[in-house]
N, C-alpha and C. Protein backbone atom coordinates (compact mmCIF):
# COMPACT_ATOMS: atom_id res chain seq x y z
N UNK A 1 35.27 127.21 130.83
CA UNK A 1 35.83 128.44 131.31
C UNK A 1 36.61 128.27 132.60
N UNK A 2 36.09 127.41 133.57
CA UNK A 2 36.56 127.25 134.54
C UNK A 2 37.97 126.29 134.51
N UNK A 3 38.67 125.89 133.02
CA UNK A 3 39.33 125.28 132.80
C UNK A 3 40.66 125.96 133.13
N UNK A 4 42.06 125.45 134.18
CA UNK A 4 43.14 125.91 134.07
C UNK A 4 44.04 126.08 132.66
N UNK A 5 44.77 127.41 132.49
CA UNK A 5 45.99 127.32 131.50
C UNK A 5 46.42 126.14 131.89
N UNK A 6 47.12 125.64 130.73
CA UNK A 6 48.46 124.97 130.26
C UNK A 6 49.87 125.28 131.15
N UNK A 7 49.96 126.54 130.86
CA UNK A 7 51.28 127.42 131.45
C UNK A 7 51.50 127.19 132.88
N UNK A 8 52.89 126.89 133.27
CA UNK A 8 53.59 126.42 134.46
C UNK A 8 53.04 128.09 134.94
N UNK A 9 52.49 128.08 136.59
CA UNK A 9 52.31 129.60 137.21
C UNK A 9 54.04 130.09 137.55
N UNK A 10 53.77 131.07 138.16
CA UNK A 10 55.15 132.06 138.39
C UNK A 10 55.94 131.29 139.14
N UNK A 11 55.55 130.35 140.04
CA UNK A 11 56.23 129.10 141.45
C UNK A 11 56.44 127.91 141.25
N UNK A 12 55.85 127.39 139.93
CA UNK A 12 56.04 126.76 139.38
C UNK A 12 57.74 125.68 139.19
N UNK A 13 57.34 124.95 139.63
CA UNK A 13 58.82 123.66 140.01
C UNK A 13 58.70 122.99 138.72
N UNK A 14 60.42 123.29 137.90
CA UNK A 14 60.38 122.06 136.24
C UNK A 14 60.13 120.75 136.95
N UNK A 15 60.05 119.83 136.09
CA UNK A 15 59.74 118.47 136.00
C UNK A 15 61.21 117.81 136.13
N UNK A 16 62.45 118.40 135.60
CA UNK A 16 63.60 117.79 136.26
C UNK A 16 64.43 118.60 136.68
N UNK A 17 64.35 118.62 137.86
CA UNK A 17 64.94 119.75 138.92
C UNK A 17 66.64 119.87 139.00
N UNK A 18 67.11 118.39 138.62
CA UNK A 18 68.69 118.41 137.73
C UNK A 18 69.15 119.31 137.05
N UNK A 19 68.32 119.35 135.71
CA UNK A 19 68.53 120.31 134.35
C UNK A 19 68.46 121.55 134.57
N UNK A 20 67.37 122.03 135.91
CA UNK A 20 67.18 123.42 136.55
C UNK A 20 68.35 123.94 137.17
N UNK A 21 68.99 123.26 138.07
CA UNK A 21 69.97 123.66 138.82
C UNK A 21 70.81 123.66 137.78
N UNK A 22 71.17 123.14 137.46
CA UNK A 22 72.64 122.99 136.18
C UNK A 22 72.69 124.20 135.39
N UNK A 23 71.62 124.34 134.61
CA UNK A 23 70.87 125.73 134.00
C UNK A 23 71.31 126.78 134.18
N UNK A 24 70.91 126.96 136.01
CA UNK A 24 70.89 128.90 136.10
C UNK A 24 72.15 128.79 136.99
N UNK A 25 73.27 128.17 136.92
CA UNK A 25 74.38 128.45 136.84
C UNK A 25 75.36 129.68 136.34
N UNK A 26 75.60 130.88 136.91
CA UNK A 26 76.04 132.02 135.90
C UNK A 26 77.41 131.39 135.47
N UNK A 27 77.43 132.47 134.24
CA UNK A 27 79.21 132.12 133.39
C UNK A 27 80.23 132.05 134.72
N UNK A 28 81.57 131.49 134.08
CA UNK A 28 82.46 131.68 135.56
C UNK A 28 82.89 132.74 135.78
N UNK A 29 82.95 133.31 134.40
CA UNK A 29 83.44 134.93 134.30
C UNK A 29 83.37 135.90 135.13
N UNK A 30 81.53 136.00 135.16
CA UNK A 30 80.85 136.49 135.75
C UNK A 30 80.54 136.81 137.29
N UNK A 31 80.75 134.96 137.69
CA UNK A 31 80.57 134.98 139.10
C UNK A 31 81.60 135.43 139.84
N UNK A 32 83.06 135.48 139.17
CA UNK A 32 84.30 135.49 140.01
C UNK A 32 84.39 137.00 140.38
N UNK A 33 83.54 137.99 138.65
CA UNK A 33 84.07 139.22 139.33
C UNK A 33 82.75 139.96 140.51
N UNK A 34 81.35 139.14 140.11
CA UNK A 34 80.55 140.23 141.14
C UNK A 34 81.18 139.51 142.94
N UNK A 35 81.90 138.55 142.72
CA UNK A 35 82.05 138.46 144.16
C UNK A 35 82.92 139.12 144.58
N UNK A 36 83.75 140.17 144.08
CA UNK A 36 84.49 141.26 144.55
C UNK A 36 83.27 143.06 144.83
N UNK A 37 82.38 142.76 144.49
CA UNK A 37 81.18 143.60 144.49
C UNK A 37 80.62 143.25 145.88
N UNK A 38 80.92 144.35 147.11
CA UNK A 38 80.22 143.91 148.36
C UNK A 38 79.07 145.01 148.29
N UNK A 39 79.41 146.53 148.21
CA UNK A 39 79.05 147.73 148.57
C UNK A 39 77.93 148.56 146.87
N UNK A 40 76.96 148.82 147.73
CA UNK A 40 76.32 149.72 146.60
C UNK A 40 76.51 151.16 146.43
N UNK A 41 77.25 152.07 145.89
CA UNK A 41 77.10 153.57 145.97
C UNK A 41 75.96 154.14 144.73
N UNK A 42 75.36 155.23 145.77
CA UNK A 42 73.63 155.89 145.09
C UNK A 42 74.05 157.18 145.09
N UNK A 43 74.27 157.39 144.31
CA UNK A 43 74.72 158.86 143.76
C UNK A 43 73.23 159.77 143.25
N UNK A 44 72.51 161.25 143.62
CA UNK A 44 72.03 161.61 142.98
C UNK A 44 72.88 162.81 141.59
N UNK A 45 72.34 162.50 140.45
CA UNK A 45 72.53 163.35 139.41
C UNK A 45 71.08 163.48 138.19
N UNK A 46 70.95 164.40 138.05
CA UNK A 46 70.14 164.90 136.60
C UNK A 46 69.82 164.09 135.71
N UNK A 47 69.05 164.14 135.12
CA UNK A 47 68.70 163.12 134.13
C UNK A 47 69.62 163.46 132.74
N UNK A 48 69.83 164.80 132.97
CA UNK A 48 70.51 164.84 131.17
C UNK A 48 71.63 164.33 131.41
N UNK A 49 72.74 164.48 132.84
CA UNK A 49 73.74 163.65 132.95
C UNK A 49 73.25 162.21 132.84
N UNK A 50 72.52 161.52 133.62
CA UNK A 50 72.25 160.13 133.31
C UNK A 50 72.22 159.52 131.63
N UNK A 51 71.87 160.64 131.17
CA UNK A 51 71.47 160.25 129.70
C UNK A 51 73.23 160.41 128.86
N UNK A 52 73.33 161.09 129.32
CA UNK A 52 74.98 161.59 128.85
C UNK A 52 75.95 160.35 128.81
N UNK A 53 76.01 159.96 129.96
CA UNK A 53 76.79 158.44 130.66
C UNK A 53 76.07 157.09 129.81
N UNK A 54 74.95 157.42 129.71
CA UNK A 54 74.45 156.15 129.29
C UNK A 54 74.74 155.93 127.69
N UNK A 55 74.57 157.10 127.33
CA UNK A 55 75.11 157.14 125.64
C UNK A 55 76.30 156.57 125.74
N UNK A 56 77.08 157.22 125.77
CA UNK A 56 78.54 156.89 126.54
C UNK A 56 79.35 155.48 126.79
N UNK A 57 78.39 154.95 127.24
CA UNK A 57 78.64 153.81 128.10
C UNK A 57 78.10 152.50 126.91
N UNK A 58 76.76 153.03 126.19
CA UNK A 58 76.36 152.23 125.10
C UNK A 58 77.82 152.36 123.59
N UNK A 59 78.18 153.73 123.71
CA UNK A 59 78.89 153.69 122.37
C UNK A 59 80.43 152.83 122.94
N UNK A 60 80.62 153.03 123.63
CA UNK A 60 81.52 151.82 123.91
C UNK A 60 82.06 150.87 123.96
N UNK A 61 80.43 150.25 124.22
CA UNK A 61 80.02 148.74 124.56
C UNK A 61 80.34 147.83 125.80
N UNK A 62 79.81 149.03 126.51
CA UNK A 62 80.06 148.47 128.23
C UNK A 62 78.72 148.75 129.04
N UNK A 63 78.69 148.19 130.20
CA UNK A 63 77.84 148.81 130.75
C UNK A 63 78.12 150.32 131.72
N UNK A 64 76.87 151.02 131.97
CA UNK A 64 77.02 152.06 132.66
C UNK A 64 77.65 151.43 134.23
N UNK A 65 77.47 150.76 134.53
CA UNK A 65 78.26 150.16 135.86
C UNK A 65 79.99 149.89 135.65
N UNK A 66 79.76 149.46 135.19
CA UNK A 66 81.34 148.76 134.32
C UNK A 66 82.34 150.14 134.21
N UNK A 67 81.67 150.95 133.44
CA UNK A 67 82.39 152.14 133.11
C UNK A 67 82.56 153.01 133.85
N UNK A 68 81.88 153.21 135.02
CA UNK A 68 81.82 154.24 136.48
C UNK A 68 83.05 153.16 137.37
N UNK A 69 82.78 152.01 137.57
CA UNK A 69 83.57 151.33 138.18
C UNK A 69 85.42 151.87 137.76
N UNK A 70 85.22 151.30 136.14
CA UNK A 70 86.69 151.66 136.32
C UNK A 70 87.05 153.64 136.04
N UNK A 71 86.53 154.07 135.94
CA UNK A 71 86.76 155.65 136.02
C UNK A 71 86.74 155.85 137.83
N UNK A 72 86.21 154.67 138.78
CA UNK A 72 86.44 155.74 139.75
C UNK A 72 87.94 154.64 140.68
N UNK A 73 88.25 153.50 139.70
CA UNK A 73 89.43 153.27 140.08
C UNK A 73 90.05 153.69 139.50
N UNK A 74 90.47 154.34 138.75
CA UNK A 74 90.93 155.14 138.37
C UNK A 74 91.47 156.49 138.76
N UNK A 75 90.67 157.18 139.52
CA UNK A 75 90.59 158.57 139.74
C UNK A 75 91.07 158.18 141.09
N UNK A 76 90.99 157.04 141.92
CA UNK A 76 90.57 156.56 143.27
C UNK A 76 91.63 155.26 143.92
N UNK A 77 92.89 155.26 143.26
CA UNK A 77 93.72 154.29 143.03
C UNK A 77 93.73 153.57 144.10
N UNK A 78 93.88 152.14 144.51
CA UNK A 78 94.58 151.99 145.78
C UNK A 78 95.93 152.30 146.32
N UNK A 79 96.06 152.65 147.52
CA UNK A 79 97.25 153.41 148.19
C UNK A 79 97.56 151.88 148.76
N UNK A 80 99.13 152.17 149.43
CA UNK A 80 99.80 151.30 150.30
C UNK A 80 99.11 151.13 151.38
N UNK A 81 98.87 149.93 151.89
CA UNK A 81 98.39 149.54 153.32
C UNK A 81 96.87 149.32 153.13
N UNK A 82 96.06 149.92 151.92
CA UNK A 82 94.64 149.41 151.83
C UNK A 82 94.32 147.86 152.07
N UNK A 83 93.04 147.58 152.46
CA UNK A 83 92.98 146.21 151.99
C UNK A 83 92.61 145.69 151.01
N UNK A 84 92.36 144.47 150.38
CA UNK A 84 91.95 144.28 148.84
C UNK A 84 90.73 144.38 148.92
């Protein structure tokens, strides 16, 4: 009983720490655009709106982030003299 699991714990370091790093590498896709992502905006709204957007956003095939993003560049254009 007093015998440890098998199972690596939650802190657990792989056995080749190479293959690890290489691994959790994100797509390039990915990384290029959240590094234009500095700022978080927290909007409160309703849950039936939340639910509304999220349908929405699923029938699409985007995410609910994705799709607020470009609706509020959109609505929110950049002007002359902004910075990027």
């Amino acid at each position: 009983m007093s015998e440890r699991s098998p199972k690596r714990g939650f802190a657990a370091r792989p056995a080749d720490p190479e293959s690890w790093i290489r691994a959790s590498e994100p797509p390039a896709a990915r990384a290029a655009n959240g590094a234009a992502f500095t700022a978080r905006l927290t909007i409160d709204i309703t849950p039936e709106l939340r639910g509304r957007i999220k349908i929405v956003a699923f029938q699409r095939g985007v995410t609910v982030a994705d799709m607020l993003r470009e609706l509020l560049a959109r609505e929110f254009p950049a002007t002359e003299g902004d910075t990027p």
